[in-house]
C-alpha atoms as a PDB file:
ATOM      1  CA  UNK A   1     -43.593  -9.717  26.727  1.00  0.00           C
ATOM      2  CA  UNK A   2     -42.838  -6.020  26.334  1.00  0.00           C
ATOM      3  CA  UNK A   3     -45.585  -3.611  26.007  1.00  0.00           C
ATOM      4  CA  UNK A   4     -45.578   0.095  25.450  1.00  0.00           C
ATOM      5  CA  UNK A   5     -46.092   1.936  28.540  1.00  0.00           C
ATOM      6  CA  UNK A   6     -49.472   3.540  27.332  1.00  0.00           C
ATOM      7  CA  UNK A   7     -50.474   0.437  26.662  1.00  0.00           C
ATOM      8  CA  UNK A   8     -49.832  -1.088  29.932  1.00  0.00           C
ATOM      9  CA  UNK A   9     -51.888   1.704  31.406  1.00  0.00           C
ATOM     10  CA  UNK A  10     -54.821   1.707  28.721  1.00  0.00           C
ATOM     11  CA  UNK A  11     -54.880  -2.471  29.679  1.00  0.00           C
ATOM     12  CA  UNK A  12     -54.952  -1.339  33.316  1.00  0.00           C
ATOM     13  CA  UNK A  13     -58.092   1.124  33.289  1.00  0.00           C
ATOM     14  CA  UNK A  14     -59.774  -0.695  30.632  1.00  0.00           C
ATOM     15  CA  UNK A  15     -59.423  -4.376  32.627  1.00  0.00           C
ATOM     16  CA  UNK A  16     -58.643  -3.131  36.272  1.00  0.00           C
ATOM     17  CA  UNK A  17     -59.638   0.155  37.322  1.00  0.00           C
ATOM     18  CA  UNK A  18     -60.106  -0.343  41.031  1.00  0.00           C
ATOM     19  CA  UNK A  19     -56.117  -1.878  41.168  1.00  0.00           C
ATOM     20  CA  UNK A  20     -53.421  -1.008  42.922  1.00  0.00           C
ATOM     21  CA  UNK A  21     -49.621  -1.064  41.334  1.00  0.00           C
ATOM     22  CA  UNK A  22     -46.363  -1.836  42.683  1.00  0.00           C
ATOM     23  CA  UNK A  23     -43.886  -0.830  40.398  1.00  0.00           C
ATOM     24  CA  UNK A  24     -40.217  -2.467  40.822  1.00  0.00           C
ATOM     25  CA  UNK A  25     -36.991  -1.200  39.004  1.00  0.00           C
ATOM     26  CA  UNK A  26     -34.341  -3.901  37.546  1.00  0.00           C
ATOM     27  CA  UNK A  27     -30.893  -3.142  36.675  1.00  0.00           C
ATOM     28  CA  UNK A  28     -28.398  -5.781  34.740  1.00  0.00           C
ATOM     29  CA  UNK A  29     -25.033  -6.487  37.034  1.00  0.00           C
ATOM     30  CA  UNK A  30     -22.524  -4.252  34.946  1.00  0.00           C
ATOM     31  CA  UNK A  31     -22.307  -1.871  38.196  1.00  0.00           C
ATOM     32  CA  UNK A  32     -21.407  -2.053  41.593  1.00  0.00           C
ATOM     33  CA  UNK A  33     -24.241  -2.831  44.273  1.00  0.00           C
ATOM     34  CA  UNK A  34     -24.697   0.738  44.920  1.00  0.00           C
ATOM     35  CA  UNK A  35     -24.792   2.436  41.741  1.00  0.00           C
ATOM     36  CA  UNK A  36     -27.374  -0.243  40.541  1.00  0.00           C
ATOM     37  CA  UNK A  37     -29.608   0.323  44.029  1.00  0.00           C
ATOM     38  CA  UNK A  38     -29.611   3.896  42.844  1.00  0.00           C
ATOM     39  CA  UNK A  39     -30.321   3.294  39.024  1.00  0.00           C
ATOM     40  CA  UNK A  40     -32.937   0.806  40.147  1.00  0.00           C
ATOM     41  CA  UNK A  41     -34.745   3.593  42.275  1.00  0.00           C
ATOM     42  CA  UNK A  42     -34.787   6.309  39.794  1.00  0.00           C
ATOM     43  CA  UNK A  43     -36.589   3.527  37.448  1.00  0.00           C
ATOM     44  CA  UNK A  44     -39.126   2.871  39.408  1.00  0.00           C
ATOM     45  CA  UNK A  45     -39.527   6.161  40.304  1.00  0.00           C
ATOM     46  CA  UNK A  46     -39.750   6.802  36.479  1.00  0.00           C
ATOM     47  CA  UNK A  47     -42.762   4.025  36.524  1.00  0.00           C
ATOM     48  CA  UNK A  48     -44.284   5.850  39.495  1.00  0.00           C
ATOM     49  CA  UNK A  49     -44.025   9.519  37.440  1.00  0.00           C
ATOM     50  CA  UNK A  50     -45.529   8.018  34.503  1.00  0.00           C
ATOM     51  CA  UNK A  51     -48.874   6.809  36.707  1.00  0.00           C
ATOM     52  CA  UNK A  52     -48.847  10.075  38.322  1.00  0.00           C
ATOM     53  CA  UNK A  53     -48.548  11.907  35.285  1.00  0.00           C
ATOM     54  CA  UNK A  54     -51.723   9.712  34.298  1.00  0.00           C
ATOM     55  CA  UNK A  55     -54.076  10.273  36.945  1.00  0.00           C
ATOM     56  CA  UNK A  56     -53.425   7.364  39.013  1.00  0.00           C
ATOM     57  CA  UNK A  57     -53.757   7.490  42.855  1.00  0.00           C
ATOM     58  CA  UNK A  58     -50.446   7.999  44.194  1.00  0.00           C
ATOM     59  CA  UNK A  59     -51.470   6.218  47.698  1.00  0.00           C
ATOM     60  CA  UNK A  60     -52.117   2.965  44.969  1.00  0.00           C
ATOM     61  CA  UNK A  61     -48.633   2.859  43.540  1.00  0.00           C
ATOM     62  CA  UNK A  62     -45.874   0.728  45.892  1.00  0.00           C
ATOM     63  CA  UNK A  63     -42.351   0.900  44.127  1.00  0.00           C
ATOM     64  CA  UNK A  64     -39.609  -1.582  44.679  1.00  0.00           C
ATOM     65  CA  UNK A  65     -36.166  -2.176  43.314  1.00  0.00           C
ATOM     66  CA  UNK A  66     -34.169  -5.072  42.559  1.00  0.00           C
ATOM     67  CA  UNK A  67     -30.111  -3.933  41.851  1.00  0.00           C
ATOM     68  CA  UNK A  68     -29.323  -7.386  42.219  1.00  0.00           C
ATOM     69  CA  UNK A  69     -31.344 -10.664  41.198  1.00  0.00           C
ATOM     70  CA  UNK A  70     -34.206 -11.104  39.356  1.00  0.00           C
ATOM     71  CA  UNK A  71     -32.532 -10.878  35.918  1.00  0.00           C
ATOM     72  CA  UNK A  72     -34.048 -12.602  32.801  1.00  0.00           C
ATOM     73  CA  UNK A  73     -31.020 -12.993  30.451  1.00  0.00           C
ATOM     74  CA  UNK A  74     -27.231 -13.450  30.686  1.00  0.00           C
ATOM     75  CA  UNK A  75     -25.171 -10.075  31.746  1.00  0.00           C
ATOM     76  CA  UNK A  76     -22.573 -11.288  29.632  1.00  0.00           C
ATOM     77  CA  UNK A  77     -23.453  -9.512  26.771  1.00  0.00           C
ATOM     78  CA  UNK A  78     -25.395  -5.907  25.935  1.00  0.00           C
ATOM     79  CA  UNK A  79     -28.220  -7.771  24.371  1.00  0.00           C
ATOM     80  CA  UNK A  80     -28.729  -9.654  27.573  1.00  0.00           C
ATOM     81  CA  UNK A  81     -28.295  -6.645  29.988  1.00  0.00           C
ATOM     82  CA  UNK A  82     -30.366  -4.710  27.794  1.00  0.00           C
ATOM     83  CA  UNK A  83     -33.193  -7.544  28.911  1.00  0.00           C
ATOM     84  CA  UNK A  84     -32.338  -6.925  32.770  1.00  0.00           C
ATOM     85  CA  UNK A  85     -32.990  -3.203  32.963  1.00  0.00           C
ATOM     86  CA  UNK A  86     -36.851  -2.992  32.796  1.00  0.00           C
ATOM     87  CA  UNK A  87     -39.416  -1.700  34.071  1.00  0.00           C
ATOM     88  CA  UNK A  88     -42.104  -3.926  35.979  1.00  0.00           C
ATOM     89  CA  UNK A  89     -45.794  -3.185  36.812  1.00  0.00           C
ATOM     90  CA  UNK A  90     -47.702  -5.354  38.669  1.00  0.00           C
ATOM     91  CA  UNK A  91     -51.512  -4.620  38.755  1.00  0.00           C
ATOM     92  CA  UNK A  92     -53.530  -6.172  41.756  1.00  0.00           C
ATOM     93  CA  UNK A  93     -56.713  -7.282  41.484  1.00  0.00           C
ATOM     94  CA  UNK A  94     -58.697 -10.094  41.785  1.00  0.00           C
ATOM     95  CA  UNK A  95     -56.900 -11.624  39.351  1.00  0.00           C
ATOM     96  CA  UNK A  96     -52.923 -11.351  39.017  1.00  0.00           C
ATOM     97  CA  UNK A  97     -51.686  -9.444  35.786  1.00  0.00           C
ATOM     98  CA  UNK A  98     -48.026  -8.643  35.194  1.00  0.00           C
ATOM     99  CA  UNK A  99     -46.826  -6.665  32.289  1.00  0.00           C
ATOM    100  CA  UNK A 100     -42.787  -5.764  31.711  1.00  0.00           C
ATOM    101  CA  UNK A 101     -41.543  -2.662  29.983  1.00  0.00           C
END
């Protein structure tokens, strides 16, 4: 499901204001190991800006990375590695809630 990033964080202080976030950074596997560590960082740091930028408590936000892994189409084509660089926020609470960008 892709949502629009103000979304996500509208859903988030409307549904979970007390949460914390960890935000993780996917790349697609057209790079080598190292260039897509460092693409996935500046991704989640993107995610981390944007929650910043909003207000949110900055000792709330984990970020993570996956360069490698944790892709949800084929790399084999742009369409598919399109899919695999994303953005993910998960929101804890007392319930689990997941939303992709």
């Amino acid at each position: 499901m892709e949502l629009d990033p103000d979304d996500v964080y509208r859903f988030m202080l409307l549904k979970a204001a007390a949460t914390d976030v960890r935000v993780t950074g996917y790349t697609d596997a057209k790079y080598n190991t190292q260039a897509n560590e460092r693409m996935a960082a500046r991704r989640a740091q993107a995610g981390f800006n944007f929650l910043i930028d909003r207000g949110f408590p900055a000792d709330r936000i984990s970020q993570a990375t996956m360069a490698s892994g944790g892709h949800v189409a084929g790399n084999d084509t742009k369409a598919g590695r399109a899919k695999n660089r994303r953005l993910e926020f998960v929101f804890f609470t007392d319930d689990f809630i997941t939303a992709e960008k």
